[in-house]
N, C-alpha and C. Protein backbone atom coordinates (compact mmCIF):
# COMPACT_ATOMS: atom_id res chain seq x y z
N UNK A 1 -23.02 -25.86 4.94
CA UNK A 1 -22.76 -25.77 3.51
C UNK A 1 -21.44 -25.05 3.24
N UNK A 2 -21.30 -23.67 4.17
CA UNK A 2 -20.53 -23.61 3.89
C UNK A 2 -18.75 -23.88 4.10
N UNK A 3 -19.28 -24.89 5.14
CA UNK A 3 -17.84 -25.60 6.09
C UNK A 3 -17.68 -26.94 4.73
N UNK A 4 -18.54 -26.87 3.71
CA UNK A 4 -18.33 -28.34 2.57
C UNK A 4 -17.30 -27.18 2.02
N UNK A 5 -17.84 -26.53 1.20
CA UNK A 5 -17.12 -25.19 0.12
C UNK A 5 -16.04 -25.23 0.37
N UNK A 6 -15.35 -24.94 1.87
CA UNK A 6 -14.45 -24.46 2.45
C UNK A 6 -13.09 -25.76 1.80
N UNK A 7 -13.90 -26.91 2.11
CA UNK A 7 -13.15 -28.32 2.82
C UNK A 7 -12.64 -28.97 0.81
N UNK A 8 -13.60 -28.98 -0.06
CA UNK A 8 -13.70 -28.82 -1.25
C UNK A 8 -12.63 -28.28 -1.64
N UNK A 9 -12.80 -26.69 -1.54
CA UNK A 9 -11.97 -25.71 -2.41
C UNK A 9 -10.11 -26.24 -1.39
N UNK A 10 -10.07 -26.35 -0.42
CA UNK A 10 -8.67 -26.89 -0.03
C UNK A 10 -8.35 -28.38 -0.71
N UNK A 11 -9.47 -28.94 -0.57
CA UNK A 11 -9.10 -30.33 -1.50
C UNK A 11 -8.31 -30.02 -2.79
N UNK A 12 -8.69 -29.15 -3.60
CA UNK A 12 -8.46 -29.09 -4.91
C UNK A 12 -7.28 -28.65 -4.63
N UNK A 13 -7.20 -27.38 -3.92
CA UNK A 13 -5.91 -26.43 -3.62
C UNK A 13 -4.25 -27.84 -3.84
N UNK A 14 -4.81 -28.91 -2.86
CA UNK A 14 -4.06 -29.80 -2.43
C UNK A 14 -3.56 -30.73 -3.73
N UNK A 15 -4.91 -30.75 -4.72
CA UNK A 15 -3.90 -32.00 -6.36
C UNK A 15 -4.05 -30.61 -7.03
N UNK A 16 -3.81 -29.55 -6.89
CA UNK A 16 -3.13 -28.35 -7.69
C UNK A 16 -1.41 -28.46 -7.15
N UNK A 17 -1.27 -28.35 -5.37
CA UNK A 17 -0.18 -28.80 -5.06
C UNK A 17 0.63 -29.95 -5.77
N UNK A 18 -0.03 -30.79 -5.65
CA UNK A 18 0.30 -32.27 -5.96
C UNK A 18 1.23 -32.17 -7.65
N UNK A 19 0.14 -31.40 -8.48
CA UNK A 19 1.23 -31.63 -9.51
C UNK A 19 2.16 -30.96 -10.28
N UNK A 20 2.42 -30.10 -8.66
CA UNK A 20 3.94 -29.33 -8.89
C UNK A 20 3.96 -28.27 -10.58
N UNK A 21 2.99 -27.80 -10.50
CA UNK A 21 3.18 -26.48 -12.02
C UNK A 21 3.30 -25.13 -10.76
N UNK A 22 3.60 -24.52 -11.81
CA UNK A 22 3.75 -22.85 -11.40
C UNK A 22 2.48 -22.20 -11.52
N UNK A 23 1.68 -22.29 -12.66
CA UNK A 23 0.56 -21.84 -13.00
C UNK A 23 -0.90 -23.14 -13.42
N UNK A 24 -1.83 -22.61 -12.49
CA UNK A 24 -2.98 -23.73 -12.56
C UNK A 24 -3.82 -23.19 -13.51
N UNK A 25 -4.16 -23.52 -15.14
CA UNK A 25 -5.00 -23.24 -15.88
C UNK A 25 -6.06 -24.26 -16.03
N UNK A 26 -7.28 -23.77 -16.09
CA UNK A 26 -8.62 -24.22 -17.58
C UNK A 26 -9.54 -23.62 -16.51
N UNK A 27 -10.67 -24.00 -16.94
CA UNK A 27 -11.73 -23.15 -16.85
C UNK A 27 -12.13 -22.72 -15.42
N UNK A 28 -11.81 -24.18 -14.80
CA UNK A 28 -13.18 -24.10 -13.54
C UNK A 28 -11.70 -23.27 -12.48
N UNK A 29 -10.53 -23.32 -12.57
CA UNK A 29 -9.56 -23.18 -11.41
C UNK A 29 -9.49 -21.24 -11.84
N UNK A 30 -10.01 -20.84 -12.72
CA UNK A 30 -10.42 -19.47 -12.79
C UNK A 30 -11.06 -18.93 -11.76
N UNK A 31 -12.10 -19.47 -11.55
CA UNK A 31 -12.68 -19.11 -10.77
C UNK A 31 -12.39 -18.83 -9.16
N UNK A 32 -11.55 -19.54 -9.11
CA UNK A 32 -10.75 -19.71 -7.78
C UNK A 32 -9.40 -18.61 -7.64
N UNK A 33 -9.40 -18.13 -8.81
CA UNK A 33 -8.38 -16.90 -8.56
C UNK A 33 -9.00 -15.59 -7.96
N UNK A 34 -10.43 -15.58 -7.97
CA UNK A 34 -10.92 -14.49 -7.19
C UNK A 34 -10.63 -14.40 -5.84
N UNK A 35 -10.08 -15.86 -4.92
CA UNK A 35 -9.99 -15.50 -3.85
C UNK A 35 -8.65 -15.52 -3.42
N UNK A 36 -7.79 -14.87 -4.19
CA UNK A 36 -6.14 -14.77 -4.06
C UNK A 36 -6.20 -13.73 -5.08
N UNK A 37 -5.00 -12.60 -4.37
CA UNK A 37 -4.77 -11.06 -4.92
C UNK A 37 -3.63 -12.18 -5.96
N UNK A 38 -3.09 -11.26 -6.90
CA UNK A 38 -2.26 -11.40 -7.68
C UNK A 38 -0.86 -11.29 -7.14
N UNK A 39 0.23 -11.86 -6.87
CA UNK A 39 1.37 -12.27 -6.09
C UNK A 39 2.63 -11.71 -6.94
N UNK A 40 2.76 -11.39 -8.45
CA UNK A 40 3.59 -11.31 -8.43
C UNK A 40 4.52 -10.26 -8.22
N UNK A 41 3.97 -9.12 -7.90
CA UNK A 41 4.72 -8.00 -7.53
C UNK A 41 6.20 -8.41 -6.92
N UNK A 42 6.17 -9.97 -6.16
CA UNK A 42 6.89 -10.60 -5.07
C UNK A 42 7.88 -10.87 -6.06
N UNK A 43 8.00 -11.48 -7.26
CA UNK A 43 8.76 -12.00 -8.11
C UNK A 43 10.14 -11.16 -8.27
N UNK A 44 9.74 -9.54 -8.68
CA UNK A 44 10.44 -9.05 -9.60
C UNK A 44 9.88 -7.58 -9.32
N UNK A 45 10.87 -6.60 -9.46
CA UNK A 45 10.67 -5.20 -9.59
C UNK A 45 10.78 -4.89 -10.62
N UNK A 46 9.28 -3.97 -11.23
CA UNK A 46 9.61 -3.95 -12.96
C UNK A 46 8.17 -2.78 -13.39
N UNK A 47 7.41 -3.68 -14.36
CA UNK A 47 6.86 -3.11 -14.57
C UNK A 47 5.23 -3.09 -14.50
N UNK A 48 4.61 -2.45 -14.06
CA UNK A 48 3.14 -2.81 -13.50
C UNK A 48 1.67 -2.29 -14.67
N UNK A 49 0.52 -3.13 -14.56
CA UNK A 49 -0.05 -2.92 -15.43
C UNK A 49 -0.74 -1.96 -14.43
N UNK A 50 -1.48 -1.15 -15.67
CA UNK A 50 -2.00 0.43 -15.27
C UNK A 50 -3.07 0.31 -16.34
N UNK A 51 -4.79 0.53 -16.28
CA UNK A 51 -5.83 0.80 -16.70
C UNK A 51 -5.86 2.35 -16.87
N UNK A 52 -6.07 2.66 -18.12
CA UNK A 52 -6.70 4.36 -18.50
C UNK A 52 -7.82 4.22 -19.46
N UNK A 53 -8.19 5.59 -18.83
CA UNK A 53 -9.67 5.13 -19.69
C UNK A 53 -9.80 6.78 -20.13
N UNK A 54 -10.25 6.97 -21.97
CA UNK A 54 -10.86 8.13 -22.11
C UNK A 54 -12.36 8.43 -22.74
N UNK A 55 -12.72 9.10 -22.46
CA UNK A 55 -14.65 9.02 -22.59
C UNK A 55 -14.49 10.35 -24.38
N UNK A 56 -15.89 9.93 -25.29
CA UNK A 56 -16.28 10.46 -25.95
C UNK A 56 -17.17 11.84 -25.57
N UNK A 57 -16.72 12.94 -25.83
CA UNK A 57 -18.09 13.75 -25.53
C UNK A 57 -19.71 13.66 -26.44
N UNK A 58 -20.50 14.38 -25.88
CA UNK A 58 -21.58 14.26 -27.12
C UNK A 58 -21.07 15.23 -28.61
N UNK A 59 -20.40 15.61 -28.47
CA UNK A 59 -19.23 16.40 -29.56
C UNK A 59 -18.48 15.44 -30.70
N UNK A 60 -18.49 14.36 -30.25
CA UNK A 60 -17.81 12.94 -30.54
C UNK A 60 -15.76 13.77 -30.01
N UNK A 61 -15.62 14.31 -29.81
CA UNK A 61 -13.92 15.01 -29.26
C UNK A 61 -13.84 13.50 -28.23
N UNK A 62 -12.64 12.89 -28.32
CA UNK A 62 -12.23 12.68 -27.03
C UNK A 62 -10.99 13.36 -26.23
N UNK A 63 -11.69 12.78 -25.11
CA UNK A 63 -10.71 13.46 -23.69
C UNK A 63 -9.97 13.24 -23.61
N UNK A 64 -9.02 13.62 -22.42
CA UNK A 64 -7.58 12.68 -21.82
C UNK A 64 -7.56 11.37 -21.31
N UNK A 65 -6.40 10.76 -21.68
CA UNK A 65 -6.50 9.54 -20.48
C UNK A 65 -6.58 9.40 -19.56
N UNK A 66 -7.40 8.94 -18.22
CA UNK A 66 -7.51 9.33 -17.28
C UNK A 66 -7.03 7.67 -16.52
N UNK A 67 -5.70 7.87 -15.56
CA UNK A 67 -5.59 6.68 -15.02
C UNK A 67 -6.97 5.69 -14.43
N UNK A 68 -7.75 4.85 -14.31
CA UNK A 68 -8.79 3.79 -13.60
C UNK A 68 -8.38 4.17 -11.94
N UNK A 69 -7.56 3.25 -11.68
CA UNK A 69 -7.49 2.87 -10.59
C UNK A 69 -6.56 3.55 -9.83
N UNK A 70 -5.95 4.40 -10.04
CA UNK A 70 -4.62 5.18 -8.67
C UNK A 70 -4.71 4.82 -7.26
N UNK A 71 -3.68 4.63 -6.81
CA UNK A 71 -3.23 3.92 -5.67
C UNK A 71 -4.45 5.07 -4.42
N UNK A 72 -4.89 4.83 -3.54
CA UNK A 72 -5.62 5.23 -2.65
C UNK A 72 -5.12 5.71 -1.60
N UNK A 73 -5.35 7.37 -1.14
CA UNK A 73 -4.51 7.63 0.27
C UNK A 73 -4.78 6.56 1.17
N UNK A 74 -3.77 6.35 2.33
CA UNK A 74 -3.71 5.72 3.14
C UNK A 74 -4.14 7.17 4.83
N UNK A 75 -5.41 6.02 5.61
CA UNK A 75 -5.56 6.95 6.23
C UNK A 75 -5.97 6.04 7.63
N UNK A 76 -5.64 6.62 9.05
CA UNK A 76 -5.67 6.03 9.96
C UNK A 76 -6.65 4.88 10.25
N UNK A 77 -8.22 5.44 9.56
CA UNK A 77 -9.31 4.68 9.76
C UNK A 77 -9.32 3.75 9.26
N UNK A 78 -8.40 3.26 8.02
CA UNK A 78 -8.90 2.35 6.91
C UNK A 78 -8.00 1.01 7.71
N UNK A 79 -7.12 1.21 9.22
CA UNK A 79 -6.97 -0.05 9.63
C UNK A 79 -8.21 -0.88 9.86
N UNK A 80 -9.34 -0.08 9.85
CA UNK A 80 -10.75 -0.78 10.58
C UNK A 80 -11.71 -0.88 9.86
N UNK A 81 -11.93 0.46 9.20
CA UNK A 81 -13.35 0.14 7.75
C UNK A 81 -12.32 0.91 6.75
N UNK A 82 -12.23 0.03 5.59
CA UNK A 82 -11.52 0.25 4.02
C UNK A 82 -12.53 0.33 2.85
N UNK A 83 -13.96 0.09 3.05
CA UNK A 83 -14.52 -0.40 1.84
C UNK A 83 -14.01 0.15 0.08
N UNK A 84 -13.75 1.33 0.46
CA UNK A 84 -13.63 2.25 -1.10
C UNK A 84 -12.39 1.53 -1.48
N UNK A 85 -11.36 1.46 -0.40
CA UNK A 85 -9.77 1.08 -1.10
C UNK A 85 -9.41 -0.67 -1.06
N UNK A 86 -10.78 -1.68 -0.28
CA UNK A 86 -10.96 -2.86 -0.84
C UNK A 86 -11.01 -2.82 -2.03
N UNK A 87 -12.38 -1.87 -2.71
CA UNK A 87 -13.18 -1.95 -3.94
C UNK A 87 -11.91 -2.05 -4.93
N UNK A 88 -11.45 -1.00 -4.52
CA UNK A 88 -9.95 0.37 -6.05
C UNK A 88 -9.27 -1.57 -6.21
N UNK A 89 -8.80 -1.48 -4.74
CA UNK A 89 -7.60 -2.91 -4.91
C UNK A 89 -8.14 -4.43 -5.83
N UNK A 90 -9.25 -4.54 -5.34
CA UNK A 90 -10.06 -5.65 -6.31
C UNK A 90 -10.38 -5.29 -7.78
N UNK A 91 -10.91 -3.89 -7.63
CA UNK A 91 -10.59 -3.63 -9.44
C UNK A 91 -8.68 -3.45 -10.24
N UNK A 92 -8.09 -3.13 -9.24
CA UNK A 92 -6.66 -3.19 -9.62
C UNK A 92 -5.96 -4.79 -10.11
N UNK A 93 -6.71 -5.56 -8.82
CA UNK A 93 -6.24 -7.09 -9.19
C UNK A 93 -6.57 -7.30 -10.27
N UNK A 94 -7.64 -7.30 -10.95
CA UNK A 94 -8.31 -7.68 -12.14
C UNK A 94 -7.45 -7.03 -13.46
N UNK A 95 -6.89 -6.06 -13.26
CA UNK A 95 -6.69 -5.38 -14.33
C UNK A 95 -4.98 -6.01 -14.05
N UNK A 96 -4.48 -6.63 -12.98
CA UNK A 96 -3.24 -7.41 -12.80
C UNK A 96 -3.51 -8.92 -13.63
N UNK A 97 -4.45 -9.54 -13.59
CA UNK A 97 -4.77 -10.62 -13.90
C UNK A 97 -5.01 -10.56 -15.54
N UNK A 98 -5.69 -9.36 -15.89
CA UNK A 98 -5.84 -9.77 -17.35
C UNK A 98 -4.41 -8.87 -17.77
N UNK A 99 -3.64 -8.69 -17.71
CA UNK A 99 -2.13 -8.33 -17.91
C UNK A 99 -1.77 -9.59 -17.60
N UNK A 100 -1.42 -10.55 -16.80
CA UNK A 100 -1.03 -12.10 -16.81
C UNK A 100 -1.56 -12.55 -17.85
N UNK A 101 -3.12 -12.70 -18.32
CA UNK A 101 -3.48 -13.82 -19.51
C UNK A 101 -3.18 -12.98 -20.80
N UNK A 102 -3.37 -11.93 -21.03
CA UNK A 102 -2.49 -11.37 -21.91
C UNK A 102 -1.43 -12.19 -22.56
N UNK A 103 -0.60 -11.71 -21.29
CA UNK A 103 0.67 -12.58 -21.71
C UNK A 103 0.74 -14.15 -22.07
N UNK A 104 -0.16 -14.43 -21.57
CA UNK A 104 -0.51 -15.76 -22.17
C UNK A 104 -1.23 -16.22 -23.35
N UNK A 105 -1.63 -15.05 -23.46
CA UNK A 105 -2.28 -15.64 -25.10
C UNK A 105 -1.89 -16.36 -26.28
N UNK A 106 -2.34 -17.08 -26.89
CA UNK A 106 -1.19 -17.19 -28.22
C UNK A 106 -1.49 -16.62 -29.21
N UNK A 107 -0.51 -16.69 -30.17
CA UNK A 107 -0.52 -15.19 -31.76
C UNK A 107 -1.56 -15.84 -31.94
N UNK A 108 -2.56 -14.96 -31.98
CA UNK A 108 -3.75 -14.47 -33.36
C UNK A 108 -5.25 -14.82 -32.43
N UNK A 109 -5.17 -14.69 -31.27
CA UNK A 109 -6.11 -15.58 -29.89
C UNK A 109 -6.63 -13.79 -29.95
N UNK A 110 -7.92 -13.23 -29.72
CA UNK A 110 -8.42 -12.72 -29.37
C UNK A 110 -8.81 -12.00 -27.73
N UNK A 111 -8.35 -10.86 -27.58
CA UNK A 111 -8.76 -10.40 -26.27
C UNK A 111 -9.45 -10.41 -25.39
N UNK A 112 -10.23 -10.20 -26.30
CA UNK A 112 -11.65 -9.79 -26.07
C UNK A 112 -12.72 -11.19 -25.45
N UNK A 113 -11.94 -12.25 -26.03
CA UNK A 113 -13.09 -13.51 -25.50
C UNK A 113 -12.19 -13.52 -24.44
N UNK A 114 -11.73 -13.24 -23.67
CA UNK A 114 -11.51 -13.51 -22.43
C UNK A 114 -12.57 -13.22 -21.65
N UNK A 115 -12.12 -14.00 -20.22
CA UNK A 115 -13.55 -13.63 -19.59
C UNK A 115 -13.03 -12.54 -18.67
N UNK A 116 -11.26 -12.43 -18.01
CA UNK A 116 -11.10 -11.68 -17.78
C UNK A 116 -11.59 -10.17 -18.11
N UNK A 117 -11.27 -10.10 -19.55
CA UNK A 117 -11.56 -9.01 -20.15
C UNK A 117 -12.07 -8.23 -20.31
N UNK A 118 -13.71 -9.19 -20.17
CA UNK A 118 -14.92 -8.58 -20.18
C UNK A 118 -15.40 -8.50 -18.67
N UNK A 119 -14.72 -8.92 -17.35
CA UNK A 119 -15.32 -8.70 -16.30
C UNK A 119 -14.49 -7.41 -15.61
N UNK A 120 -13.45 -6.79 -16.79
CA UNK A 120 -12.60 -5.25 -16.26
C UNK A 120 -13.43 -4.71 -17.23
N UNK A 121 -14.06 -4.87 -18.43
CA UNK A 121 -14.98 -3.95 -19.36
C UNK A 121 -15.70 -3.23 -18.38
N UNK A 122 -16.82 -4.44 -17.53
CA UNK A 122 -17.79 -4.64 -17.01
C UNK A 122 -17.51 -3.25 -15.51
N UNK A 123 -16.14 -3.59 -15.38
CA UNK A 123 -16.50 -3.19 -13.92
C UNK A 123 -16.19 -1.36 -14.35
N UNK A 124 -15.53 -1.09 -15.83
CA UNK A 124 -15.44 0.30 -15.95
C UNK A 124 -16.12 0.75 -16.40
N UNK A 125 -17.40 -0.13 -17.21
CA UNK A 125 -18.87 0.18 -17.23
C UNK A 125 -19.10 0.70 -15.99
N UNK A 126 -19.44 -0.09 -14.56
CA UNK A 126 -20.37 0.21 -13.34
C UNK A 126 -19.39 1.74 -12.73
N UNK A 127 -17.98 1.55 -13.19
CA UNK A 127 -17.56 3.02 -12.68
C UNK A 127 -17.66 4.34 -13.09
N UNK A 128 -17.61 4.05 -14.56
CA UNK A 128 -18.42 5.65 -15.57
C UNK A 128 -19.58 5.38 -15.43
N UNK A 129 -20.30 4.61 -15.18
CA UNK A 129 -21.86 4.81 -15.22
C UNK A 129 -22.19 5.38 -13.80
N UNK A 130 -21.52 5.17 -12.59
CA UNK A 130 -21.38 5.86 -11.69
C UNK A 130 -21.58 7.42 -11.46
N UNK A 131 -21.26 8.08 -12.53
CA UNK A 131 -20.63 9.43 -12.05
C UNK A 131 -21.91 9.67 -13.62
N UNK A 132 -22.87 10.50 -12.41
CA UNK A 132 -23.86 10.76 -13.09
C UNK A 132 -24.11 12.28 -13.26
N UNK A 133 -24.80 13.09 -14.25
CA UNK A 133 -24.96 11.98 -15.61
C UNK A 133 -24.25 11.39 -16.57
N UNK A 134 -24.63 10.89 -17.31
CA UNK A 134 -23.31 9.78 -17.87
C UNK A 134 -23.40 11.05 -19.29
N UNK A 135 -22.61 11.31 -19.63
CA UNK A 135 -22.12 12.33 -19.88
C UNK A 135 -21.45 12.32 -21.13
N UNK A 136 -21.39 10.51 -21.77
CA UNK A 136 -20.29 10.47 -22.90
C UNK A 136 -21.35 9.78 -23.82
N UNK A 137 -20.41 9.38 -24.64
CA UNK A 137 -21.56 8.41 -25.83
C UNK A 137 -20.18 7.39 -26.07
N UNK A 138 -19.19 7.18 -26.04
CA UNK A 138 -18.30 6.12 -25.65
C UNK A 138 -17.10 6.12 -25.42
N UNK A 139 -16.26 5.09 -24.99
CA UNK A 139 -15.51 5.03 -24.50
C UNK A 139 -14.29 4.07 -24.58
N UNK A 140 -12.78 4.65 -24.46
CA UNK A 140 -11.99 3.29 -24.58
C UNK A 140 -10.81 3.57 -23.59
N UNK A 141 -10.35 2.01 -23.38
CA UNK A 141 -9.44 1.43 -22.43
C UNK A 141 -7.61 1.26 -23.51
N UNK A 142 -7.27 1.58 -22.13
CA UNK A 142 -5.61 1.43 -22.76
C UNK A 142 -5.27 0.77 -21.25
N UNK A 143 -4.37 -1.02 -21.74
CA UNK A 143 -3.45 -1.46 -20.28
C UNK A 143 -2.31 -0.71 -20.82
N UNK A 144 -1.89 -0.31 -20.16
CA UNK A 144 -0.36 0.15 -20.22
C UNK A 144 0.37 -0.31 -18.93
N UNK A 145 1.55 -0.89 -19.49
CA UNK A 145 2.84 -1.58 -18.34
C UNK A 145 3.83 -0.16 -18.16
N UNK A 146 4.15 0.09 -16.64
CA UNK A 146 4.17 1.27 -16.53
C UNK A 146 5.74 1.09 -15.58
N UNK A 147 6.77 1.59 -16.08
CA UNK A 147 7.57 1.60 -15.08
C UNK A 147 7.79 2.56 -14.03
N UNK A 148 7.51 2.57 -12.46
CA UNK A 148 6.89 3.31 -11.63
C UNK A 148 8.41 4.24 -11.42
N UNK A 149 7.95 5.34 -11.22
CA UNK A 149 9.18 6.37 -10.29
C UNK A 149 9.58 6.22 -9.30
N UNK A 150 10.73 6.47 -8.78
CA UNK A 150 11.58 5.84 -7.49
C UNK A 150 10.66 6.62 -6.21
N UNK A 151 10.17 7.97 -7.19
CA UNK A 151 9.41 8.96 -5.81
C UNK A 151 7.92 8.56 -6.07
N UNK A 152 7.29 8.81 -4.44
CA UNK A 152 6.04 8.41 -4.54
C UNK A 152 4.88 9.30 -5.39
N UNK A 153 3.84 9.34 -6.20
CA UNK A 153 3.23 10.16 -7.12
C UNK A 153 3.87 10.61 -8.16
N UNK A 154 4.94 10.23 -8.29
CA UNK A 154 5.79 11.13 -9.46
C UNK A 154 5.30 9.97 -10.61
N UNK A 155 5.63 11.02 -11.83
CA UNK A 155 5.22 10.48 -13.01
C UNK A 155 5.77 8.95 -13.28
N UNK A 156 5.48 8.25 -13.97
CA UNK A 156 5.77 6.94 -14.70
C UNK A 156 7.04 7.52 -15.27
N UNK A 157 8.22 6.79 -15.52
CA UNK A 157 9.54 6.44 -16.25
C UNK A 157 9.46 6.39 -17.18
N UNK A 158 8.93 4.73 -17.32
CA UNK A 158 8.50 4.22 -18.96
C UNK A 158 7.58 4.02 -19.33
N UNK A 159 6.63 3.85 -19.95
CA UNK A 159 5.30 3.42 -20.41
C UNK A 159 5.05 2.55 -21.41
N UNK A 160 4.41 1.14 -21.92
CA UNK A 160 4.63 0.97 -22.83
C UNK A 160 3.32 0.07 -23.43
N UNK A 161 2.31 0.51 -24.02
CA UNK A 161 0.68 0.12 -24.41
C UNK A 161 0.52 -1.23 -24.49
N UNK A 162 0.21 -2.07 -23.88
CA UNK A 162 0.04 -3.54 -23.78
C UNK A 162 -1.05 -3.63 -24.81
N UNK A 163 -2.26 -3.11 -24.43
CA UNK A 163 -3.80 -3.40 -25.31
C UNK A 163 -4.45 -1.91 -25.56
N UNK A 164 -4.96 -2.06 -26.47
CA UNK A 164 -5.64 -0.61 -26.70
C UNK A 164 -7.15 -1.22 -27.19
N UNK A 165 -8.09 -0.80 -26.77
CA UNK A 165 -9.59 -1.53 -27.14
C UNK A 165 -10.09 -0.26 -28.24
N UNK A 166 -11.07 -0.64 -28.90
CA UNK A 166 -12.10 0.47 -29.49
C UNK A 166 -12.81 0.95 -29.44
N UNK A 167 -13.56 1.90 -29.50
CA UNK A 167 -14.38 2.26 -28.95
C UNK A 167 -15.66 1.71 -28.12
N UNK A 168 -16.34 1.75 -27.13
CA UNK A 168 -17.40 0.93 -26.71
C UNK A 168 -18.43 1.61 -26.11
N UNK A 169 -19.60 1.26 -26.36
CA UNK A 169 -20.44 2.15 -25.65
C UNK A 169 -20.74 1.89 -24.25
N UNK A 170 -21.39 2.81 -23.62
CA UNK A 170 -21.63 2.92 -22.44
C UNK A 170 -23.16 1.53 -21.74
């Protein structure tokens, strides 16, 4: 079954080839972007999308922004078992991908029905709900396109708010 899947998903790969676009859209070829990281870093040196997230207390005060995803030490073992800095990188892609359809939207198209959208909601749901006890009463997301510092950890350059969501509960 799964040597069909395999033979299938290259078929398609092949009249995606075939009719020579840059970008393969509609519904079902979505799905197929899960198994390819996001490429364009390759394009162009610039500016990168960056997830922050700040939580409500039971106070209703909110907190600081707290970056999502920060880049992950690199450490001898993770040539062999990575699981945590697979995970960070697959939630990073996602938050690369809905920064691509973003940009694709057209004036007056809604965010929020993306499916992207709601599957980075989803996954910063399973990560504050993580860190127990859950501790807030809600919560919101800022993409921000971030122009990186020449030094490694050093602050962002430029910053500049792509999407700002509203509040959401937990």
């Amino acid at each position: 079954m799964a040597l069909l899947f395999f033979i299938v998903y290259f078929l398609m790969l092949a009249v995606a080839i075939r009719f020579k676009t840059r970008e393969v859209n509609g519904r079902w070829w979505f799905f197929l972007r899960a198994f390819f990281p996001n490429w364009k870093f390759f394009h162009a040196v610039g500016y990168a999308p960056r997830l922050y997230v700040r939580k409500q207390s039971a106070e209703l005060s909110w907190g600081p922004w707290l970056l999502m995803y920060p880049r992950e030490d690199r450490r001898w073992i993770h040539l062999v078992h990575n699981p945590r800095v697979n995970l960070a990188l697959a939630s990073q892609n996602l938050v690369e991908h809905l920064a691509g359809d973003l940009n694709a939207l057209s004036e007056g198209q809604d965010a929020r029905a993306l499916v992207i959208y709601q599957l980075v909601v989803n996954r910063v749901q399973v990560d504050l709900a993580s860190s127990r006890p859950v501790d807030f009463n809600a919560f919101e997301l800022e993409l921000r396109m971030e122009l990186p510092s020449t030094a490694y950890g050093a602050s962002p350059r430029d910053t500049q708010v792509m999407l700002a969501s509203g509040p959401m509960k937990p």
